[in-house]
N, C-alpha and C. Protein backbone atom coordinates (compact mmCIF):
# COMPACT_ATOMS: atom_id res chain seq x y z
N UNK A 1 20.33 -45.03 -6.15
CA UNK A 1 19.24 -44.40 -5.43
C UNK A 1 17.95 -45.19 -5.64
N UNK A 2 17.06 -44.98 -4.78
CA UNK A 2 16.09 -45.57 -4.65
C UNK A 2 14.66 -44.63 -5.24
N UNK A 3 14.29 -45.96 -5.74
CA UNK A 3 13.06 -44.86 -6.81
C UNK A 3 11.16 -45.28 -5.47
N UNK A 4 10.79 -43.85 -6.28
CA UNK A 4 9.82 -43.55 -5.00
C UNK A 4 8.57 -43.30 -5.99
N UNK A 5 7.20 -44.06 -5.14
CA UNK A 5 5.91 -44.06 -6.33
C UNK A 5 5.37 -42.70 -6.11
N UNK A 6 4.91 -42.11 -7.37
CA UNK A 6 4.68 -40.75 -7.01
C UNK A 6 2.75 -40.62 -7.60
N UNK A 7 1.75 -40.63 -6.31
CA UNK A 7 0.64 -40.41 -6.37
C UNK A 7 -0.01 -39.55 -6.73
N UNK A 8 -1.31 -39.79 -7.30
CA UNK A 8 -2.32 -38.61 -7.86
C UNK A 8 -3.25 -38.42 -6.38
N UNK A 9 -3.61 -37.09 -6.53
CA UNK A 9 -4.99 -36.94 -5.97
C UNK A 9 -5.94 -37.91 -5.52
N UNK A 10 -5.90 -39.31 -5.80
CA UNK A 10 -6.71 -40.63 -5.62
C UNK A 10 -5.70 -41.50 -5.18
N UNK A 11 -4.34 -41.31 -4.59
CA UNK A 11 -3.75 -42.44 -4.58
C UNK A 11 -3.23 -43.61 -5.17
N UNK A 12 -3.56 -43.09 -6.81
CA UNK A 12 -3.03 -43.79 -7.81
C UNK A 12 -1.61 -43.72 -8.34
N UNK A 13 -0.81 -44.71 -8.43
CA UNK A 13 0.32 -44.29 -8.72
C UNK A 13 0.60 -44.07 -9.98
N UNK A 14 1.03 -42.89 -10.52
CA UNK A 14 1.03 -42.49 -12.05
C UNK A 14 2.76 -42.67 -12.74
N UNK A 15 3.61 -42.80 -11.34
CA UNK A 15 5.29 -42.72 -12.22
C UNK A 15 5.91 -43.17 -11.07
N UNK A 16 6.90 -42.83 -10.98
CA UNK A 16 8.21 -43.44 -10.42
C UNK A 16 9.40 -41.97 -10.33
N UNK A 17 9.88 -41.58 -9.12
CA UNK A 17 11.19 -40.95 -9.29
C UNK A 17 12.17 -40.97 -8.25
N UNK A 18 12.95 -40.90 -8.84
CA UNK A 18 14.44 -41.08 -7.71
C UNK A 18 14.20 -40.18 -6.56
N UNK A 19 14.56 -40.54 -5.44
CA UNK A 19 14.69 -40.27 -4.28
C UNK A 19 15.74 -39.52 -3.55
N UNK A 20 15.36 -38.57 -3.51
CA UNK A 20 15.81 -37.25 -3.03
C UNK A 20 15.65 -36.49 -1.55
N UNK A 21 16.15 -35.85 -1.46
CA UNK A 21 16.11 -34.94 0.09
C UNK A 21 17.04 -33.86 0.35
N UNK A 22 16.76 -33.56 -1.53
CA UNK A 22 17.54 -31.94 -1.00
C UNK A 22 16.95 -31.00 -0.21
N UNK A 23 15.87 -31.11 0.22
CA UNK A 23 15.09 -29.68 0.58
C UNK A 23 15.13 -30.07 2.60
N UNK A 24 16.09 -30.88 3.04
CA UNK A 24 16.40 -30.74 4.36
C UNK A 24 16.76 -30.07 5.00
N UNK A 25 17.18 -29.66 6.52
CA UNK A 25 18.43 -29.00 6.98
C UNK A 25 18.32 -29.41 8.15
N UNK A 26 19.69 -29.15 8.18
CA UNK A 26 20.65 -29.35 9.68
C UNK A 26 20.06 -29.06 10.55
N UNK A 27 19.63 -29.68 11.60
CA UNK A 27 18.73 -29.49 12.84
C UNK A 27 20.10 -29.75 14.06
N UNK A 28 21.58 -29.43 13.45
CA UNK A 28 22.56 -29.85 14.55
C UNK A 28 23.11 -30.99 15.05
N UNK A 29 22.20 -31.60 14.70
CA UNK A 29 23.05 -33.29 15.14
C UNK A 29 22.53 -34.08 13.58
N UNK A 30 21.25 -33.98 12.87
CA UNK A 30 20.83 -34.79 11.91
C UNK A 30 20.65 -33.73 10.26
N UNK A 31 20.30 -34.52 8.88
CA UNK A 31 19.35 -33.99 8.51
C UNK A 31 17.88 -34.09 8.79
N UNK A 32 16.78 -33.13 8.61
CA UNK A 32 15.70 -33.28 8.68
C UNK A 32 15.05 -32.22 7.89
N UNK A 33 13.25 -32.65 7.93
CA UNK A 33 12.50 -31.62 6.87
C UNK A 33 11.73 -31.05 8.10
N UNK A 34 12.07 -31.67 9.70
CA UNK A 34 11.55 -30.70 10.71
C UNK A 34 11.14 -31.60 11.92
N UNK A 35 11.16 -32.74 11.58
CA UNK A 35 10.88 -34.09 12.54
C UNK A 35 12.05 -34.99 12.07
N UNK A 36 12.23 -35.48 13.33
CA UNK A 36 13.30 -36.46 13.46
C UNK A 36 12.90 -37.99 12.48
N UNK A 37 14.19 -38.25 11.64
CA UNK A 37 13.79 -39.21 10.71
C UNK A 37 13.07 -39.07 9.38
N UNK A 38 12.51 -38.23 9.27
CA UNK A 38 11.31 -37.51 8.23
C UNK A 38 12.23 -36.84 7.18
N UNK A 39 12.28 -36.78 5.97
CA UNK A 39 13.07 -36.22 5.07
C UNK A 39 12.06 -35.50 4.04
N UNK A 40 12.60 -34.45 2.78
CA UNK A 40 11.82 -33.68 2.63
C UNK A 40 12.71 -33.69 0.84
N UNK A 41 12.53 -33.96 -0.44
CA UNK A 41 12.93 -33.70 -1.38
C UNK A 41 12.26 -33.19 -2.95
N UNK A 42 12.34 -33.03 -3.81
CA UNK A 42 11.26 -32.03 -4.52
C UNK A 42 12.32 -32.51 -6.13
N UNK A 43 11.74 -32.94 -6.97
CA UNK A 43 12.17 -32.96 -8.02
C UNK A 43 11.12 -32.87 -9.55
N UNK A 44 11.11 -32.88 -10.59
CA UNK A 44 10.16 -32.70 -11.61
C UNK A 44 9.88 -33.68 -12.70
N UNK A 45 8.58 -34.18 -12.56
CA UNK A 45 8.19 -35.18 -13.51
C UNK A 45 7.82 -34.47 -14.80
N UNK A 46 8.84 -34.62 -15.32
CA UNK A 46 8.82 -34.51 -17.10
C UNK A 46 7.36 -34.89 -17.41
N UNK A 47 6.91 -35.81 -17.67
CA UNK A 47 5.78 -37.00 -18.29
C UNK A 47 4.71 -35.80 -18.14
N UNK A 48 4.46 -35.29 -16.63
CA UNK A 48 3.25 -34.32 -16.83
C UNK A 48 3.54 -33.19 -16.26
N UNK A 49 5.12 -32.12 -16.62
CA UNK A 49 5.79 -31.13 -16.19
C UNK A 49 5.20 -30.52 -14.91
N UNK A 50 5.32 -31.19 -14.31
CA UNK A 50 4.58 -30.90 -12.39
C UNK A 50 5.99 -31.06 -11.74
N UNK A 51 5.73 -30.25 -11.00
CA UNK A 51 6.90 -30.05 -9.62
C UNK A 51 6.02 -31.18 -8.15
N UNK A 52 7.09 -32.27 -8.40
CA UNK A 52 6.81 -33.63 -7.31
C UNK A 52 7.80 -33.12 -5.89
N UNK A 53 6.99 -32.85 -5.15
CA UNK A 53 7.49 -33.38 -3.14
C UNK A 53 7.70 -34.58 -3.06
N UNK A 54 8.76 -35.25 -2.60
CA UNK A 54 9.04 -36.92 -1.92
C UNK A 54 9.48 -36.55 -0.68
N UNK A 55 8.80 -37.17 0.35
CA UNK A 55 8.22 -37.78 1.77
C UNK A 55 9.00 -38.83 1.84
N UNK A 56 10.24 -38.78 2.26
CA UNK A 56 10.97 -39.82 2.97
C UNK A 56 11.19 -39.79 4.27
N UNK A 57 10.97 -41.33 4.82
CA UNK A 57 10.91 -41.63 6.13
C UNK A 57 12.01 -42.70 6.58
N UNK A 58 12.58 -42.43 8.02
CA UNK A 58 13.79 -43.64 8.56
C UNK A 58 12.75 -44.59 9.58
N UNK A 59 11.32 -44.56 9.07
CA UNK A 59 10.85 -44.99 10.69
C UNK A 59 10.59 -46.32 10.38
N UNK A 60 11.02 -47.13 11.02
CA UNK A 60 10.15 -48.89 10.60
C UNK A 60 8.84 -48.73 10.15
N UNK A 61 8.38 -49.43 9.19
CA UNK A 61 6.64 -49.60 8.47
C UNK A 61 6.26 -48.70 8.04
N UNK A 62 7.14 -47.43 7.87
CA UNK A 62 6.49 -46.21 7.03
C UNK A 62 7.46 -46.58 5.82
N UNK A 63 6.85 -45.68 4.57
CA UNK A 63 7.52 -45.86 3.66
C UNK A 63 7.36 -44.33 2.94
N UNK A 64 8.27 -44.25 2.17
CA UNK A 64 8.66 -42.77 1.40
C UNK A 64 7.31 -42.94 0.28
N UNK A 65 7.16 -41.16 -0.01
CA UNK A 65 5.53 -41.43 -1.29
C UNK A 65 6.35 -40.09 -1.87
N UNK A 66 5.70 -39.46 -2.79
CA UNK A 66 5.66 -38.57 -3.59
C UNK A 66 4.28 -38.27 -4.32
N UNK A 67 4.24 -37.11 -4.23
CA UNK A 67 3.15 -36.50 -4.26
C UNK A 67 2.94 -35.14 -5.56
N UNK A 68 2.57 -35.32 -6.66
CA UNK A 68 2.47 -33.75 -7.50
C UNK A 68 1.86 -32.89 -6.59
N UNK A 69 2.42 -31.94 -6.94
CA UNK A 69 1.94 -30.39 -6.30
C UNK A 69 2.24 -29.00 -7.26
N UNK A 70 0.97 -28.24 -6.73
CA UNK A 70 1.02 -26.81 -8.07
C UNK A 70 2.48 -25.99 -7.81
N UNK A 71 2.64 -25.34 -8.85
CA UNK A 71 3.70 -24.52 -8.92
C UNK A 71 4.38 -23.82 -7.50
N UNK A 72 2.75 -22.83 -7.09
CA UNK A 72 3.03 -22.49 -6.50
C UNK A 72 3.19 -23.19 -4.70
N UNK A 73 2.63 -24.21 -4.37
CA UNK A 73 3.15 -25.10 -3.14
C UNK A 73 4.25 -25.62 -3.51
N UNK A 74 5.19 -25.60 -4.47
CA UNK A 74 6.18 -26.07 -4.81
C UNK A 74 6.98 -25.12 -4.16
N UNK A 75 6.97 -23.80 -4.62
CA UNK A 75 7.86 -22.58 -4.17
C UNK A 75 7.28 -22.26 -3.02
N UNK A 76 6.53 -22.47 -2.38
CA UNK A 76 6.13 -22.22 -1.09
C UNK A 76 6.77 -23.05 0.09
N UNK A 77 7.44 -24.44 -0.43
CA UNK A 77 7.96 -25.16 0.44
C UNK A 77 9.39 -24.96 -0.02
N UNK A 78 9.76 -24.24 -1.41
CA UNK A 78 11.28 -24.09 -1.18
C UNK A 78 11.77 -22.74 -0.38
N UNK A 79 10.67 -22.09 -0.65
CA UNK A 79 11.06 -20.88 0.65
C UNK A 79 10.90 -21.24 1.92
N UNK A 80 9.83 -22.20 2.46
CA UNK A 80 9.91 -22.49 3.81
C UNK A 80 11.19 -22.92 4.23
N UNK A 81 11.41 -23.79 3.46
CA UNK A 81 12.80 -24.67 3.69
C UNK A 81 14.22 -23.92 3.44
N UNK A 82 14.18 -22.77 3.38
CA UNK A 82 14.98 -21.71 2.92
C UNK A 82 16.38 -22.60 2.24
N UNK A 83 16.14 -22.84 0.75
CA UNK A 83 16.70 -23.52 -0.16
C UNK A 83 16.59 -22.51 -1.44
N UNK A 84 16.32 -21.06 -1.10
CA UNK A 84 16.41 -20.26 -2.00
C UNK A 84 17.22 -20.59 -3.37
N UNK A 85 18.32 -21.15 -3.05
CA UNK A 85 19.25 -21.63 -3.83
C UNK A 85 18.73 -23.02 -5.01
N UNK A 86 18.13 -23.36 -4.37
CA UNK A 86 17.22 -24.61 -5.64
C UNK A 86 16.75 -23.10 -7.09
N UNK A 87 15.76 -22.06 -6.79
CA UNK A 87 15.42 -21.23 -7.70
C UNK A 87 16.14 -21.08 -8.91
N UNK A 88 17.43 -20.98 -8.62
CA UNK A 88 18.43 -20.76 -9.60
C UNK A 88 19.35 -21.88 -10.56
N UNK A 89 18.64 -23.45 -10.09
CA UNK A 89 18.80 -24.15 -11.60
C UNK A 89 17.79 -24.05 -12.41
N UNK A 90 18.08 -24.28 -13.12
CA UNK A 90 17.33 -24.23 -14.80
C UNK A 90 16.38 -24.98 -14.54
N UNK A 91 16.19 -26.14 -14.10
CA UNK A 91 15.14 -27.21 -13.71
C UNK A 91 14.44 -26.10 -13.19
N UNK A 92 14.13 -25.31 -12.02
CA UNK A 92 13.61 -24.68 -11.33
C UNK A 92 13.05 -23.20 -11.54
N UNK A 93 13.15 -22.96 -13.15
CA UNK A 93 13.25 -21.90 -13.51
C UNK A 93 11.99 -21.02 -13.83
N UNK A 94 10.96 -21.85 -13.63
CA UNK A 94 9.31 -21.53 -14.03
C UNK A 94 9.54 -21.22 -12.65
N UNK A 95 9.69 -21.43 -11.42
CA UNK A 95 9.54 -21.76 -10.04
C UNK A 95 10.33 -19.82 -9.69
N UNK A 96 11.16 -20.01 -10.20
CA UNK A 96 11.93 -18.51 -9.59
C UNK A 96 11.21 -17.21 -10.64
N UNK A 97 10.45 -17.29 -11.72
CA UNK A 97 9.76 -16.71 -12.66
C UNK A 97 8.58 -16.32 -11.45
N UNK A 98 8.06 -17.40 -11.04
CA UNK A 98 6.92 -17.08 -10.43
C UNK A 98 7.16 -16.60 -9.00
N UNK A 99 8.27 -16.76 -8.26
CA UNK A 99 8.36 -15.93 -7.01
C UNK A 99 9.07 -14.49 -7.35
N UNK A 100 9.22 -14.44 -8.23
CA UNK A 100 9.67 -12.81 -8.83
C UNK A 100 8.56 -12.07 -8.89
N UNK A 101 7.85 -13.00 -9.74
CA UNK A 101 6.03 -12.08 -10.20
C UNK A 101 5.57 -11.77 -8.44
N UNK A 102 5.71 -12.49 -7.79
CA UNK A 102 5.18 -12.71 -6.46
C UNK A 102 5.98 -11.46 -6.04
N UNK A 103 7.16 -11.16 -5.88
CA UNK A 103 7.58 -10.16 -4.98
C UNK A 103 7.16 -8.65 -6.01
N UNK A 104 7.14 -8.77 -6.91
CA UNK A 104 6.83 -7.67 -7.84
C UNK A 104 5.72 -7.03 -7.70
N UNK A 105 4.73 -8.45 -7.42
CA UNK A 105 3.01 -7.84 -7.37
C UNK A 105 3.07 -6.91 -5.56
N UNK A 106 3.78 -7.69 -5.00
CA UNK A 106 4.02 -7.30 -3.20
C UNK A 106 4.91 -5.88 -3.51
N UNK A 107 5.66 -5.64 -4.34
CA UNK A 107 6.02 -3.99 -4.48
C UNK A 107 5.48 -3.27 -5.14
N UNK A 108 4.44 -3.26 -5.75
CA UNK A 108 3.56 -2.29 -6.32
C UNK A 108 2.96 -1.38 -5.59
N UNK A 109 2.75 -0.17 -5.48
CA UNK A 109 1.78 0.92 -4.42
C UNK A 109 0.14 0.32 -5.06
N UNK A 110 0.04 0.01 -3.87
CA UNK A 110 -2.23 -0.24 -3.74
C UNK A 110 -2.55 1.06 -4.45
């Protein structure tokens, strides 16, 4: 697999991680993260325990990035991507902690 630079807030590159695209789906003929060619994968940099998005692309002159993102845009794009199923590895386990608190605070009576 191919390793992907993963940027700060400034465009600095702080690490390196393998290249991924679990967080796709079947659009019927391809994978995709919702555009044709465009891929969508999410894995966790140990070094500064942040949940990383990787932006992979099939298009000539673009190239795949990765990006840290907070907890919660992390679980916000695994529910978009209805990958519910990521929640439940262990890697992911701060991530399903916090969409629990989330549905918990949403069942409380005002």
């Amino acid at each position: 697999m191919s390793k992907v630079s993963v940027k700060d807030e400034n465009g600095n590159v702080v690490a390196n991680v393998k290249y991924n695209s679990i967080l796709d789906r079947w659009d019927g003929s391809s994978w995709t993260s919702g555009s044709t060619g465009l891929h969508l994968g999410i894995t966790i940099l140990k070094k500064l325990d942040s949940f990383v998005l990787i932006h992979g692309t099939q298009w000539q002159g673009e190239q795949a990035y990765a990006e840290i993102v907070t907890d919660e845009e992390a679980l916000r794009v695994i529910l978009k991507t209805n990958h519910r199923e990521r929640l439940e590895d262990i890697k992911y386990s701060r991530l399903k902690e916090l969409w629990e608190s989330k549905k918990d605070n949403e069942n409380k009576p005002g």
